[in-house]
Protein backbone atom coordinates (compact mmCIF):
# COMPACT_ATOMS: atom_id res chain seq x y z
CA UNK A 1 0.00 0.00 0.00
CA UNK A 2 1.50 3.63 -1.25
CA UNK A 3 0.95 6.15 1.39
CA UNK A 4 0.77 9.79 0.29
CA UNK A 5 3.44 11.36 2.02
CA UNK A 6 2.11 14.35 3.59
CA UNK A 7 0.00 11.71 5.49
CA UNK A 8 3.41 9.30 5.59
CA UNK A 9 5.23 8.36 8.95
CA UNK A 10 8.31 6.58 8.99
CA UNK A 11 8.95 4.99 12.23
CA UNK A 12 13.38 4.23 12.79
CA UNK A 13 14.65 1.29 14.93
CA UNK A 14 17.67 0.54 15.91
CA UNK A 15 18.95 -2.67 17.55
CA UNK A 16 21.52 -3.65 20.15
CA UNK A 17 23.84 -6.53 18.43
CA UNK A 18 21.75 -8.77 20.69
CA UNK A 19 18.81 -7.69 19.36
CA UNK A 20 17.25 -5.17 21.87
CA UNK A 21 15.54 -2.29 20.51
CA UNK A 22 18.13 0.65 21.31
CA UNK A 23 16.33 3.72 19.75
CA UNK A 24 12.82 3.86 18.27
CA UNK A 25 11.21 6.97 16.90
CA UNK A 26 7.63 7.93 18.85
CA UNK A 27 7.79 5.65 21.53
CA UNK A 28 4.48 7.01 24.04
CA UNK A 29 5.22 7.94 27.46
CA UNK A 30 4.51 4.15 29.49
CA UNK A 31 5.70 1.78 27.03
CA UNK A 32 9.42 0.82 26.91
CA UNK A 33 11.14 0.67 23.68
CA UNK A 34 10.62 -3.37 23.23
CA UNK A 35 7.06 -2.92 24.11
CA UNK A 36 6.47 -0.10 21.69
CA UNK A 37 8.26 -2.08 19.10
CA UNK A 38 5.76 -5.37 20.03
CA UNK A 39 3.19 -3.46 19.23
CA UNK A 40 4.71 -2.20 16.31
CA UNK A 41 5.40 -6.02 15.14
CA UNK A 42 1.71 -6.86 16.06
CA UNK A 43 -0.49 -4.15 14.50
CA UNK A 44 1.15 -2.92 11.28
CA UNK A 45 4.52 -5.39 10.95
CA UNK A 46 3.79 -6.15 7.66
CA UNK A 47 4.73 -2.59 7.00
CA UNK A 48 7.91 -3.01 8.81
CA UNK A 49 11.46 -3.09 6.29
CA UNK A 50 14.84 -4.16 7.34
CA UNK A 51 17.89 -2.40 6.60
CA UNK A 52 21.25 -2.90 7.28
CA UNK A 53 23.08 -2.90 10.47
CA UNK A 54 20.58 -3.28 12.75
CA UNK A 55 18.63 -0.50 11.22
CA UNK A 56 14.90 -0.85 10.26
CA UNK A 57 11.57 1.22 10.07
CA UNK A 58 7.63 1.07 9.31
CA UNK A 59 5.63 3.25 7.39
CA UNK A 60 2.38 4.09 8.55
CA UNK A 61 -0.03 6.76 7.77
CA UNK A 62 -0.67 9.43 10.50
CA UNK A 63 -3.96 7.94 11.42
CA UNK A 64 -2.08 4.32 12.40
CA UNK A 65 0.17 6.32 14.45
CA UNK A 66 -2.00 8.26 16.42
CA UNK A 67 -3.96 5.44 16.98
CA UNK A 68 -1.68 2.89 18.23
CA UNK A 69 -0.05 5.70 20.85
CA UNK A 70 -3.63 6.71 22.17
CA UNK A 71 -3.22 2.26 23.22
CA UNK A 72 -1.86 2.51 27.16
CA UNK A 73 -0.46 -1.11 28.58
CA UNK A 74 -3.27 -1.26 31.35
CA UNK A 75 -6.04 -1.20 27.90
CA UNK A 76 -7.43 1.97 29.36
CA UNK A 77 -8.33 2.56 25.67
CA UNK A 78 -10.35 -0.24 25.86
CA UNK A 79 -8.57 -2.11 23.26
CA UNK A 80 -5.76 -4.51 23.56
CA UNK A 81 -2.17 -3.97 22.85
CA UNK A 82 -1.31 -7.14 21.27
CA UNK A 83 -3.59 -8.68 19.43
């Protein structure tokens, strides 16, 4: 799917040689990096791309991303985080 790009995000991660998430771009305040990168992985991984060393990012539209960071870990949002 081709995104317009005023309506585009792109999403960086970078990993730790073990594979932790070291940096990742609008992580919401009360998830961790690995948890914002879960649900990443679960709602819109399919949109994820790899790139080389230990680089990779998603693109989402601005909708996607505003609605996966209005998601809090206790589900206040009523929905759930990872599935």
């Amino acid at each position: 799917m081709s995104l317009p790009a005023s309506n585009s995000v792109i999403i960086h991660a970078r990993f730790w040689p073990d594979a932790r998430v070291w940096e990742i771009a609008e992580c919401p305040d009360g998830l961790t990096k690995d948890e914002w990168f879960k649900l990443l992985c679960a709602r819109v991984g399919d949109r994820y791309q790899t790139r080389a060393g230990g680089r990779g990012f998603f693109r989402i539209s601005r909708g996607e991303l505003d609605e996966l960071k209005s998601l809090t870990p206790h589900g206040s949002s009523g929905a759930r985080l990872f599935g």
